[in-house]
PDB file of N, CA and C in Angstrom:
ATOM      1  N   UNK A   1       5.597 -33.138  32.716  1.00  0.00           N
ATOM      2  CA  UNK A   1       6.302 -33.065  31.450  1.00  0.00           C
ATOM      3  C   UNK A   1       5.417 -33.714  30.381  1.00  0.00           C
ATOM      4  N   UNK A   2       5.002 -33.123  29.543  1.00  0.00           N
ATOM      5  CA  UNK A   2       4.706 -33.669  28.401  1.00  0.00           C
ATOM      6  C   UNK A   2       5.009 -34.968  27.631  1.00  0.00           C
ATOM      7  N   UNK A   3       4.232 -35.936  26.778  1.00  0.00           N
ATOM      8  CA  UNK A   3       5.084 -36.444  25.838  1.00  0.00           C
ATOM      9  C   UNK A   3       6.341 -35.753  24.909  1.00  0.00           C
ATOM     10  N   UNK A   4       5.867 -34.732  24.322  1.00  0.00           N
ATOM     11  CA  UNK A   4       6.955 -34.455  23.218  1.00  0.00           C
ATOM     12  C   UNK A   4       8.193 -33.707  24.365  1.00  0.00           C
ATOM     13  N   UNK A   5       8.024 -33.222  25.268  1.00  0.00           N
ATOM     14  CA  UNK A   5       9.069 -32.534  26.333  1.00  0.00           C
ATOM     15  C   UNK A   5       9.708 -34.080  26.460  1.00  0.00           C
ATOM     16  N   UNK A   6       9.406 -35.368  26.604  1.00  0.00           N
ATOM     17  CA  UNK A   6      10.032 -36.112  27.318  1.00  0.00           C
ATOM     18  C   UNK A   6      10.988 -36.780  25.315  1.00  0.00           C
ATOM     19  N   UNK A   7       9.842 -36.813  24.134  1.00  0.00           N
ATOM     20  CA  UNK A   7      10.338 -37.279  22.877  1.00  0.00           C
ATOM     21  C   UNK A   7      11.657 -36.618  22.842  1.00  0.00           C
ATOM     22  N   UNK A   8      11.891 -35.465  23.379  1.00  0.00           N
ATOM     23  CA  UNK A   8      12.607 -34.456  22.480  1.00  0.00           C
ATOM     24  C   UNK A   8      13.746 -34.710  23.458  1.00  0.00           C
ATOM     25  N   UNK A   9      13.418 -34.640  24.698  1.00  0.00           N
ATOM     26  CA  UNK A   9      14.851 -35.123  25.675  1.00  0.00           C
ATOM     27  C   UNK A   9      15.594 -36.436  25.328  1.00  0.00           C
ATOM     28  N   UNK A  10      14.681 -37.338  25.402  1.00  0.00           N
ATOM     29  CA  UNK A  10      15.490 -38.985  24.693  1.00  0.00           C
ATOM     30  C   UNK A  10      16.167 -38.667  23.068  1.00  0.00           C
ATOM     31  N   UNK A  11      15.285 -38.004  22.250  1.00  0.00           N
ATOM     32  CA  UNK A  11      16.243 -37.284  21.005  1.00  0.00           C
ATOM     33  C   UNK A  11      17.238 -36.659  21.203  1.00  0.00           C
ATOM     34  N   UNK A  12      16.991 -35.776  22.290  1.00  0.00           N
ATOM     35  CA  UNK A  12      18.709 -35.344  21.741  1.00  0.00           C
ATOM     36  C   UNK A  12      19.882 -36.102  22.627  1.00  0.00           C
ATOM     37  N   UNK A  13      19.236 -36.607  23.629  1.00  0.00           N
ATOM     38  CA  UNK A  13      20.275 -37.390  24.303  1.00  0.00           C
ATOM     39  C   UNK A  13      21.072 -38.497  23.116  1.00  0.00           C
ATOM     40  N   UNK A  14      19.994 -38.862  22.216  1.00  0.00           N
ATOM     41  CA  UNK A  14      20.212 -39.993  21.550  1.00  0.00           C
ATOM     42  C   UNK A  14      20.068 -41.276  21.969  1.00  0.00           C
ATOM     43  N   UNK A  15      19.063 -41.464  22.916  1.00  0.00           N
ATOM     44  CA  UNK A  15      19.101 -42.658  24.059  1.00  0.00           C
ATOM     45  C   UNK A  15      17.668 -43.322  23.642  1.00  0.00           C
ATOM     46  N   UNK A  16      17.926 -44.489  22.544  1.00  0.00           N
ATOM     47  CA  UNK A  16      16.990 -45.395  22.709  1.00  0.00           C
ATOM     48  C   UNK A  16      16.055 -46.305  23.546  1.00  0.00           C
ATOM     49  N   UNK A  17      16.776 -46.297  24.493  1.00  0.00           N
ATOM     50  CA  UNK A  17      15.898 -46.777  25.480  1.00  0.00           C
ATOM     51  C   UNK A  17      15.002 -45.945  26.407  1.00  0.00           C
ATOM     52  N   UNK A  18      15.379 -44.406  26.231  1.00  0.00           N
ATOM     53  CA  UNK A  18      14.532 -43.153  26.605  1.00  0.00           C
ATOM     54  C   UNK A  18      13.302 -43.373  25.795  1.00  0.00           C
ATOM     55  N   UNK A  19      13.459 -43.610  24.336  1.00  0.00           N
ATOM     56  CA  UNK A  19      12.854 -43.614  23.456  1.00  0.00           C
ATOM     57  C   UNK A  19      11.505 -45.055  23.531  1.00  0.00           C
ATOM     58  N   UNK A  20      12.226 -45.771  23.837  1.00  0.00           N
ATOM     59  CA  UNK A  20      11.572 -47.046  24.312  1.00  0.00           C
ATOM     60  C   UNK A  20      10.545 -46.999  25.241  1.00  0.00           C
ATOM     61  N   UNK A  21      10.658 -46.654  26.358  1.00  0.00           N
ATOM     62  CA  UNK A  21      10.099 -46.160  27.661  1.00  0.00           C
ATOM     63  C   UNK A  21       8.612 -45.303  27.063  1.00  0.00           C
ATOM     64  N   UNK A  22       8.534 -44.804  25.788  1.00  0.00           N
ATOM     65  CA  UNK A  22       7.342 -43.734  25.481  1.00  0.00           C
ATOM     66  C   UNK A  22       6.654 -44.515  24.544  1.00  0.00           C
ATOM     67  N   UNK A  23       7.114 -45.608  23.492  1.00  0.00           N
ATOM     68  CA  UNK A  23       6.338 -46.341  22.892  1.00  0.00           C
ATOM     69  C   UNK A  23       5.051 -47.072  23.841  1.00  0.00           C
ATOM     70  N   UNK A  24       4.050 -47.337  23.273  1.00  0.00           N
ATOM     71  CA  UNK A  24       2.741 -48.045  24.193  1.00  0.00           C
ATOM     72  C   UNK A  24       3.354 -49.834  23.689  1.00  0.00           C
ATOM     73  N   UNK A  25       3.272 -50.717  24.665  1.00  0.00           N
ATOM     74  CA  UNK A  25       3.453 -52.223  24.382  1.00  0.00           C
ATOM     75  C   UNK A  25       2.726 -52.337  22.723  1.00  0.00           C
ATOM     76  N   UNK A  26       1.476 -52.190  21.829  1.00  0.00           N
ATOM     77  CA  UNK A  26       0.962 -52.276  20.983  1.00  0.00           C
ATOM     78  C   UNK A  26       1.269 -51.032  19.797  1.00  0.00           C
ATOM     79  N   UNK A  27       2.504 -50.541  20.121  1.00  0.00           N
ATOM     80  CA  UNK A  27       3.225 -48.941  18.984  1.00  0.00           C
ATOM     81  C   UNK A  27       2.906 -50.096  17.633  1.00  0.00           C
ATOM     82  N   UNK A  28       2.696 -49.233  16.596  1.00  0.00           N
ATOM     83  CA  UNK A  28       2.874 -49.276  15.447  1.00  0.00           C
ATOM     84  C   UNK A  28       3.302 -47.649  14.936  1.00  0.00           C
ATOM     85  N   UNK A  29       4.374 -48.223  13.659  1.00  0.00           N
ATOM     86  CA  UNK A  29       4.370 -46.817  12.709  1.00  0.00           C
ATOM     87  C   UNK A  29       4.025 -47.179  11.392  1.00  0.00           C
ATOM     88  N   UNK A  30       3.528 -46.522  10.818  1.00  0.00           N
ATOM     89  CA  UNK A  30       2.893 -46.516   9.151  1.00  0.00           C
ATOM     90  C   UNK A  30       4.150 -45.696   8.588  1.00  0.00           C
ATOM     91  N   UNK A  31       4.544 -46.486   7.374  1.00  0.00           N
ATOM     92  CA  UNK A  31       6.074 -45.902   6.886  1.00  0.00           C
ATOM     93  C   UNK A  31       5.066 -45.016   5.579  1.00  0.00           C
ATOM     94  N   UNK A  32       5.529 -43.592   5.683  1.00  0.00           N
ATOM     95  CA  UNK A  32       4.626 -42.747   4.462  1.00  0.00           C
ATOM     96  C   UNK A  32       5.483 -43.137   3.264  1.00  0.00           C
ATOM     97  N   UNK A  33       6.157 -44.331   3.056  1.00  0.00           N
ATOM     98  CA  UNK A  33       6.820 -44.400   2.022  1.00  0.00           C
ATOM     99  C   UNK A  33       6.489 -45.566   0.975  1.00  0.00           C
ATOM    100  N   UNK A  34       6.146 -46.310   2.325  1.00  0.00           N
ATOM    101  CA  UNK A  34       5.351 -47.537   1.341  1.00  0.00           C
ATOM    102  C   UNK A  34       3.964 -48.186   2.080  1.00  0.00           C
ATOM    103  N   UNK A  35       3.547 -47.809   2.635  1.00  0.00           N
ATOM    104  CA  UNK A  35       2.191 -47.807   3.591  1.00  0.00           C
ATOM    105  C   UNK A  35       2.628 -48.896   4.682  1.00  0.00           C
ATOM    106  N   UNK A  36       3.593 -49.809   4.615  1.00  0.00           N
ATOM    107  CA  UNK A  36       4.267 -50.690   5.903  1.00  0.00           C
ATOM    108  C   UNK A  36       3.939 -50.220   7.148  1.00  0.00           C
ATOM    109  N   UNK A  37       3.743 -51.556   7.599  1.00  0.00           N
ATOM    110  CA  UNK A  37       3.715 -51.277   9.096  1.00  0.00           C
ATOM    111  C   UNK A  37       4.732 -52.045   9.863  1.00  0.00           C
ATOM    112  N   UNK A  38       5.649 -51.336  10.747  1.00  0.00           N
ATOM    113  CA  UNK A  38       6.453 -51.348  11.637  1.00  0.00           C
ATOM    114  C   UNK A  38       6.167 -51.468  13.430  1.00  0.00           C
ATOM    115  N   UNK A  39       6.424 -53.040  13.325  1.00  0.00           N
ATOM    116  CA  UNK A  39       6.284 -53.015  15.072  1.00  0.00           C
ATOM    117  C   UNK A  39       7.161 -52.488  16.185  1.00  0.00           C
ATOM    118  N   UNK A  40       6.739 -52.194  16.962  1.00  0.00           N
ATOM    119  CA  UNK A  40       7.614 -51.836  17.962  1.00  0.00           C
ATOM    120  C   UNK A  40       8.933 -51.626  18.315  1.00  0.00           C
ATOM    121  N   UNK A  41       9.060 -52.899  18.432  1.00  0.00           N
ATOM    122  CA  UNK A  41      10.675 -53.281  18.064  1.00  0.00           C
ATOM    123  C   UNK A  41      11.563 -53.141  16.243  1.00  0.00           C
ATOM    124  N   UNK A  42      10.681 -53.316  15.566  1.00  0.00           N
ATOM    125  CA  UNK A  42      11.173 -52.719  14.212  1.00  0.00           C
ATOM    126  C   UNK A  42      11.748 -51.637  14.358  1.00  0.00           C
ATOM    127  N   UNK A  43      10.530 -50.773  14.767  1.00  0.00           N
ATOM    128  CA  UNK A  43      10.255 -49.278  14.423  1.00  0.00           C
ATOM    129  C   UNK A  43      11.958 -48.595  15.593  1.00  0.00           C
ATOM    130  N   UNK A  44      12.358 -49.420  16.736  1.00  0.00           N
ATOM    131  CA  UNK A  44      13.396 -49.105  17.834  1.00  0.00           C
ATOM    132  C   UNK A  44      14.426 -49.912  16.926  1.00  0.00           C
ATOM    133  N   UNK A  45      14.739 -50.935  16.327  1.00  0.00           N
ATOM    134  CA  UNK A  45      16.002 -51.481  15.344  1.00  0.00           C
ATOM    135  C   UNK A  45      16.111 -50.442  13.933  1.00  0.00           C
ATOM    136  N   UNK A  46      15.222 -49.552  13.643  1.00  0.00           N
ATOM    137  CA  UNK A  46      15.484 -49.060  12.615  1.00  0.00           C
ATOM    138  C   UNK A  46      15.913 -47.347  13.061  1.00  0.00           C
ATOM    139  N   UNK A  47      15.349 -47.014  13.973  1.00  0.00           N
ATOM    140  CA  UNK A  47      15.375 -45.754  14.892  1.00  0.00           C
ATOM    141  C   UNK A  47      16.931 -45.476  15.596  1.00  0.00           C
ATOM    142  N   UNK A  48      17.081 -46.742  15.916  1.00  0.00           N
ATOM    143  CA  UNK A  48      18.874 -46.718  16.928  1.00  0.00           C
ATOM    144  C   UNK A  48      19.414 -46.038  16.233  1.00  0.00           C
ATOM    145  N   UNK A  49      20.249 -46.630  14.760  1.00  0.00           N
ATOM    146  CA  UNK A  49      20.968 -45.945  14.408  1.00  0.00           C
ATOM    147  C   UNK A  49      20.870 -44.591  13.773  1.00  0.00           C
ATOM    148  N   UNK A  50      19.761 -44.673  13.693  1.00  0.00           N
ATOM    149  CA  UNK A  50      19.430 -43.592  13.033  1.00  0.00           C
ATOM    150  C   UNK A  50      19.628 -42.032  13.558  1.00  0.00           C
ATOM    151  N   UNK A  51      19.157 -42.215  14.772  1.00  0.00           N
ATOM    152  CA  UNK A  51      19.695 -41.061  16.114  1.00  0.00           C
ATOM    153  C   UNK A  51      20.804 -40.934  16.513  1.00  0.00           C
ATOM    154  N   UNK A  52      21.880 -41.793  16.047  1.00  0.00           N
ATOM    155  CA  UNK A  52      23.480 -41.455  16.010  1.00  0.00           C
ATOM    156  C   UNK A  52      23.818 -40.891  14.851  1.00  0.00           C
ATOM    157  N   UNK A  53      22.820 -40.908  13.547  1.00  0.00           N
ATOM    158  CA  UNK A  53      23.593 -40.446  12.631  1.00  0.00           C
ATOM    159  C   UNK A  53      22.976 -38.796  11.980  1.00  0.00           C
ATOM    160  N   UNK A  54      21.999 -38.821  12.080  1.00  0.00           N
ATOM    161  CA  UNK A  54      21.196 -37.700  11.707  1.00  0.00           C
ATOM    162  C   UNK A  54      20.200 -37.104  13.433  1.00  0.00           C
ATOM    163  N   UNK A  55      20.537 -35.254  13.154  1.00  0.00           N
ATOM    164  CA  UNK A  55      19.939 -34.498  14.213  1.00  0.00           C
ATOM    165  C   UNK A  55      18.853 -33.317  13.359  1.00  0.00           C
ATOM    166  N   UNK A  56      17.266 -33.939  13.389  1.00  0.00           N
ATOM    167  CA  UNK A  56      16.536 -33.029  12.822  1.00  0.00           C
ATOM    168  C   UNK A  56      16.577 -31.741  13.416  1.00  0.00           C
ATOM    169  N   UNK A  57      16.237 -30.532  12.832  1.00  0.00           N
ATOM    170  CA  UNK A  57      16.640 -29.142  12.728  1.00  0.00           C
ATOM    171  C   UNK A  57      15.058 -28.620  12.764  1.00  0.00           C
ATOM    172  N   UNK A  58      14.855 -27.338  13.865  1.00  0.00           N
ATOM    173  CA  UNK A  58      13.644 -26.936  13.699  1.00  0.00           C
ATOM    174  C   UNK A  58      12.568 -27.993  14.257  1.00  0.00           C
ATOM    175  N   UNK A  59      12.972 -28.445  15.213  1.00  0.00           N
ATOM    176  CA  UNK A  59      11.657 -29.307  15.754  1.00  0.00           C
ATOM    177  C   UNK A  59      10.823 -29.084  16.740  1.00  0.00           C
ATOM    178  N   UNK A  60      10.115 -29.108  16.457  1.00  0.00           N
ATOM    179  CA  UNK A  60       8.578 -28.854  17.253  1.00  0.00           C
ATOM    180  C   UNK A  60       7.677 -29.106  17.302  1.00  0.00           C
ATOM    181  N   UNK A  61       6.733 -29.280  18.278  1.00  0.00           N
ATOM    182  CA  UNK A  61       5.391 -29.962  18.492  1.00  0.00           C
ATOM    183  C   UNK A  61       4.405 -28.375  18.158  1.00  0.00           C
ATOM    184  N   UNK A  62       3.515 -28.928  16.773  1.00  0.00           N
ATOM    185  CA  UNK A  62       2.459 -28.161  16.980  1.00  0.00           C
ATOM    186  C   UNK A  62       0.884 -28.080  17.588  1.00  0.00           C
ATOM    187  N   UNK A  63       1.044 -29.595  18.250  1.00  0.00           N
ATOM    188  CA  UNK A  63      -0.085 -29.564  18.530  1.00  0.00           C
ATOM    189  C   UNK A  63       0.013 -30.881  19.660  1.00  0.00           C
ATOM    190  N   UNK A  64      -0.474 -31.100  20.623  1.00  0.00           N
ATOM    191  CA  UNK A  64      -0.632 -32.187  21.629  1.00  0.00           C
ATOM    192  C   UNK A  64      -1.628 -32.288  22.737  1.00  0.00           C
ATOM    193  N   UNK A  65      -2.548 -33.217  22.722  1.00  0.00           N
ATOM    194  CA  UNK A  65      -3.385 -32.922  23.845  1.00  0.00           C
ATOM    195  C   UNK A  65      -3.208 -34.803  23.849  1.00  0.00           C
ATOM    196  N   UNK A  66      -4.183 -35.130  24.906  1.00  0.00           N
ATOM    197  CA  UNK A  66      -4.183 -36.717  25.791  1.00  0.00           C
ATOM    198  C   UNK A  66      -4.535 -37.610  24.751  1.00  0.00           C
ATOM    199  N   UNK A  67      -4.702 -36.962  23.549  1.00  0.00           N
ATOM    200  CA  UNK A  67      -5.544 -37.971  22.133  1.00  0.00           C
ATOM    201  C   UNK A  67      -4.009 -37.924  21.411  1.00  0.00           C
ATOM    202  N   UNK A  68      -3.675 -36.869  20.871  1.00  0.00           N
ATOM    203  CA  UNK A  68      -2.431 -36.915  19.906  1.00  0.00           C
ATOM    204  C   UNK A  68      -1.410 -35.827  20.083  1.00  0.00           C
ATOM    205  N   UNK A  69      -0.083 -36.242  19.552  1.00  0.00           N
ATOM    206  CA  UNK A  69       0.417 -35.270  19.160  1.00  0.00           C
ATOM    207  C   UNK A  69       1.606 -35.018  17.502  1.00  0.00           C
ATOM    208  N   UNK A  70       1.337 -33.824  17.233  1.00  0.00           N
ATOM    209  CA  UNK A  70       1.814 -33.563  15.906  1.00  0.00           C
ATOM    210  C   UNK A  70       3.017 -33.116  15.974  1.00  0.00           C
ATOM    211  N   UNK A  71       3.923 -33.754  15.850  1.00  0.00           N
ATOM    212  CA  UNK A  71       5.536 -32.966  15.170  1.00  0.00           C
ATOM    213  C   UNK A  71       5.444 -32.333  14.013  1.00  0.00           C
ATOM    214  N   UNK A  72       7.116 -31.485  13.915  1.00  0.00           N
ATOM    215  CA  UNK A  72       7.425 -31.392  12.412  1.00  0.00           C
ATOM    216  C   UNK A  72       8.883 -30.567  12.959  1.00  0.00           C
ATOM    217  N   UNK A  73       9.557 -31.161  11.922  1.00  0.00           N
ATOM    218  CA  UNK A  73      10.930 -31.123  11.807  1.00  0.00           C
ATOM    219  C   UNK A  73      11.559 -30.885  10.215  1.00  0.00           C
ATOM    220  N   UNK A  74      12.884 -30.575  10.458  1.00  0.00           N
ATOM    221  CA  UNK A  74      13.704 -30.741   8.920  1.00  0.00           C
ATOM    222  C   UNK A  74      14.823 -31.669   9.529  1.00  0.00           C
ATOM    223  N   UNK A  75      14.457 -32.347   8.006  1.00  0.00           N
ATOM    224  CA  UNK A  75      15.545 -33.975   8.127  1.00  0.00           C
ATOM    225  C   UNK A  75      16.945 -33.501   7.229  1.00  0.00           C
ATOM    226  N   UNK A  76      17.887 -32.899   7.881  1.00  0.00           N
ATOM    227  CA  UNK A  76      19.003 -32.563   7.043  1.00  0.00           C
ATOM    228  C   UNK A  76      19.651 -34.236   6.051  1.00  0.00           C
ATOM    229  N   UNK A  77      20.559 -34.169   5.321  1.00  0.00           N
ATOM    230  CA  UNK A  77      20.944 -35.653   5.202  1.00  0.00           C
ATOM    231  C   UNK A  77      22.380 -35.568   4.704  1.00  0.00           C
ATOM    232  N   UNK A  78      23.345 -36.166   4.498  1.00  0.00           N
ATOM    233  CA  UNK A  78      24.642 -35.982   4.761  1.00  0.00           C
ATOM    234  C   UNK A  78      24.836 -35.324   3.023  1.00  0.00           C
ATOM    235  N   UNK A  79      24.041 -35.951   2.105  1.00  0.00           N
ATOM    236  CA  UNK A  79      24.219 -35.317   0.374  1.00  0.00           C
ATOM    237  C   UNK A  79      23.543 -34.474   0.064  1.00  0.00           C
ATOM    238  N   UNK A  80      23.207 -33.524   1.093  1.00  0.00           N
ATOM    239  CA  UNK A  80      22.745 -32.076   1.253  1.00  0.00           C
ATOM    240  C   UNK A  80      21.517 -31.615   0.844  1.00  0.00           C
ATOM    241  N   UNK A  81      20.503 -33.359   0.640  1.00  0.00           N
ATOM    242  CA  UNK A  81      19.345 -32.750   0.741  1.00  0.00           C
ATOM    243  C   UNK A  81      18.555 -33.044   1.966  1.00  0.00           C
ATOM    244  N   UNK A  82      17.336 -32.433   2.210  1.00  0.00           N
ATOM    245  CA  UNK A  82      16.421 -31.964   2.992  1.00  0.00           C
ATOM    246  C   UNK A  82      15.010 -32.187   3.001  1.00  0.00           C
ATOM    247  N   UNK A  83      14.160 -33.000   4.287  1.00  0.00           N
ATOM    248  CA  UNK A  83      13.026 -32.880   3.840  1.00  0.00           C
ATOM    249  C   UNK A  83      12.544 -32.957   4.787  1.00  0.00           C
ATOM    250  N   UNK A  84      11.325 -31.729   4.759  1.00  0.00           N
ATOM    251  CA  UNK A  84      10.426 -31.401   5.868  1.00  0.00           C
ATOM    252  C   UNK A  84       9.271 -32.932   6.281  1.00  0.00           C
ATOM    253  N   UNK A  85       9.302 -33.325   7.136  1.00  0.00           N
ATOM    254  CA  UNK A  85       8.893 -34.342   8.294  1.00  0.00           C
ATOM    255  C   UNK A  85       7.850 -34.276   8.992  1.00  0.00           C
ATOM    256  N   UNK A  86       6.652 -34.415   8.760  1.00  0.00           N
ATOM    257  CA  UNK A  86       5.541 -34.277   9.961  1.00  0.00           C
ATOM    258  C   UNK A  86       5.197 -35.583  10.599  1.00  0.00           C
ATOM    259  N   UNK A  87       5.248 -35.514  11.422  1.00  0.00           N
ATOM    260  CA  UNK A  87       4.870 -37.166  12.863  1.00  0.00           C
ATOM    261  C   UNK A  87       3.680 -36.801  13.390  1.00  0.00           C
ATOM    262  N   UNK A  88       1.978 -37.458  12.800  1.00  0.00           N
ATOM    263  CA  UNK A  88       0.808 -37.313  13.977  1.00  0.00           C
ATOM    264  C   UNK A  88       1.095 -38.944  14.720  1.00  0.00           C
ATOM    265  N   UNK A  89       1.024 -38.470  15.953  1.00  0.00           N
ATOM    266  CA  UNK A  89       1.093 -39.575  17.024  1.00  0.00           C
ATOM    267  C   UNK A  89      -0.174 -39.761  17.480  1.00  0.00           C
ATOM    268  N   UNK A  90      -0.840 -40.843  17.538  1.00  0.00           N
ATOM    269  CA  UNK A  90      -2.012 -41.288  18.386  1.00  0.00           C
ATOM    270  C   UNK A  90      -1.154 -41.693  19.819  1.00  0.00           C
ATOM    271  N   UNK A  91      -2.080 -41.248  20.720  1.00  0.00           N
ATOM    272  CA  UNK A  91      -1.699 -41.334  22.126  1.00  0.00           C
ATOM    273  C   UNK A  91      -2.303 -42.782  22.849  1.00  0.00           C
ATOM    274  N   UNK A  92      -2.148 -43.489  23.667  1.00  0.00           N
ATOM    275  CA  UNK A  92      -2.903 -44.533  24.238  1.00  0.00           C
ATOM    276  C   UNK A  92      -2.093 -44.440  25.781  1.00  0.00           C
ATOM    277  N   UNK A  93      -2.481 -44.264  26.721  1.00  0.00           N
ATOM    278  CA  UNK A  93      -2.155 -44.175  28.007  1.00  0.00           C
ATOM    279  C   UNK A  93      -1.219 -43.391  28.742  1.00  0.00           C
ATOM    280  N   UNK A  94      -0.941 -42.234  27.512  1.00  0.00           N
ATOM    281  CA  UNK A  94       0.362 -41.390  28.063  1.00  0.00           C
ATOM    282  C   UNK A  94       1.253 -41.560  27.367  1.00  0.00           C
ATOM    283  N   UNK A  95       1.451 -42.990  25.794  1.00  0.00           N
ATOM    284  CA  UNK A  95       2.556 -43.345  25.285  1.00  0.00           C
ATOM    285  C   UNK A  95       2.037 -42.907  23.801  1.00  0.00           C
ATOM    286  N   UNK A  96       3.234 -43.178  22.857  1.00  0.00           N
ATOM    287  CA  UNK A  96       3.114 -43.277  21.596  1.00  0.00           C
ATOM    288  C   UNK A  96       2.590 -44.833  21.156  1.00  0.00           C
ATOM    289  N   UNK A  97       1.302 -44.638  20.308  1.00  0.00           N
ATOM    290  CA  UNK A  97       0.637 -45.614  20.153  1.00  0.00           C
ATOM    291  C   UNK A  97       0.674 -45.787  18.757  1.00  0.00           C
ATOM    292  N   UNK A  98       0.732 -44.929  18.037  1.00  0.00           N
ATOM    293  CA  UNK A  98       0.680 -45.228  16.280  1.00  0.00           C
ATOM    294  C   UNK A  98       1.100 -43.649  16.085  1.00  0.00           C
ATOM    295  N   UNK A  99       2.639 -44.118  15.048  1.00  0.00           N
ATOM    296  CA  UNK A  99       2.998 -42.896  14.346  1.00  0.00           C
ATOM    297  C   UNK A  99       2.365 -43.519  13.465  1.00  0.00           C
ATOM    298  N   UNK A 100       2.406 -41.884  12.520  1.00  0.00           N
ATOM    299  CA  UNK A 100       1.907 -41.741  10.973  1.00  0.00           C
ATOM    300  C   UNK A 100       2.644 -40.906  10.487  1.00  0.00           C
ATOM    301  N   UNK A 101       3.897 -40.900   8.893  1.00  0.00           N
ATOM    302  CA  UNK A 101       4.647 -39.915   9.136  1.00  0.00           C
ATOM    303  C   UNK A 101       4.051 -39.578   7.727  1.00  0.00           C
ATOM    304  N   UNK A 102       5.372 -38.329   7.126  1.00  0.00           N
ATOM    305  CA  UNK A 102       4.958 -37.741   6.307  1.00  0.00           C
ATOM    306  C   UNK A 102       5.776 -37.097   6.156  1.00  0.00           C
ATOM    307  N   UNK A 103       6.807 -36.977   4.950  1.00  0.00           N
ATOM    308  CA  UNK A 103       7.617 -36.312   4.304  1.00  0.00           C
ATOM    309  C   UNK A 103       8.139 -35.448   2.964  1.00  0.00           C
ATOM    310  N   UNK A 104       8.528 -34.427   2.912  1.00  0.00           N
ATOM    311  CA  UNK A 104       8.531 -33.769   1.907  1.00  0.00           C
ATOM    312  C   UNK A 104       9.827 -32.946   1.851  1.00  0.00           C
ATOM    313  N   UNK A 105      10.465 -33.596  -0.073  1.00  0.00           N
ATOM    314  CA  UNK A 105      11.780 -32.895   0.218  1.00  0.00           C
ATOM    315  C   UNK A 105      11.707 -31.696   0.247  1.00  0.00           C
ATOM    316  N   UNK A 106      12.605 -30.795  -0.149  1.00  0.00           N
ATOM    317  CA  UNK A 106      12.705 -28.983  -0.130  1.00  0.00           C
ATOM    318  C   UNK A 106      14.332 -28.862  -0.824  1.00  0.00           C
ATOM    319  N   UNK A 107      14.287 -27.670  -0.647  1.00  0.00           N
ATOM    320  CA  UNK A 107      15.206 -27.476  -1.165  1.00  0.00           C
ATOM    321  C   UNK A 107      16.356 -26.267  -0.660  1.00  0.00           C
TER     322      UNK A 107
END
């Protein structure tokens, strides 16, 4: 099974600790919003709820080999706007080692 085969099962389960299990001990994410960096455990306290409340639409891996892999999704949001989502993941031992995201509303 793949990383993103295993991302996408803990997503829709909604099961953080699925989610947990794929981070590398040293995960970082780079927030494309304010260049922040988010540790591990940040990045899983800010993620929990977040997967109970919102289910991205259209998701798929376009690209993954043992170095990285690239998502992209649509982020519906409850005041009916929308914004397309790309995730490159650096890989380190089979886990997610550093997201980098990237978002763009739509319409």
């Amino acid at each position: 099974m793949t990383l993103y085969e295993k991302y996408a099962e803990a997503l829709d389960a909604k099961n953080i600790d699925m989610l947990a299990a794929l981070c590398h001990p040293n995960f970082e994410m780079v927030m494309h919003s304010s260049g922040s960096v988010a540790s591990k455990n940040e990045y899983l306290e800010r993620l929990g709820p977040l997967i109970q409340k919102f289910t991205p639409k259209n998701r798929r891996c376009l690209y993954e080999n043992e170095d990285v892999m690239i998502m992209h999704f649509i982020m519906p949001f409850p005041n009916g706007t929308k914004d397309a989502v790309l995730y490159y993941v650096q890989k380190e031992d089979g886990l997610m080692r550093k997201i980098e995201t990237g978002s763009t509303p739509i319409k």
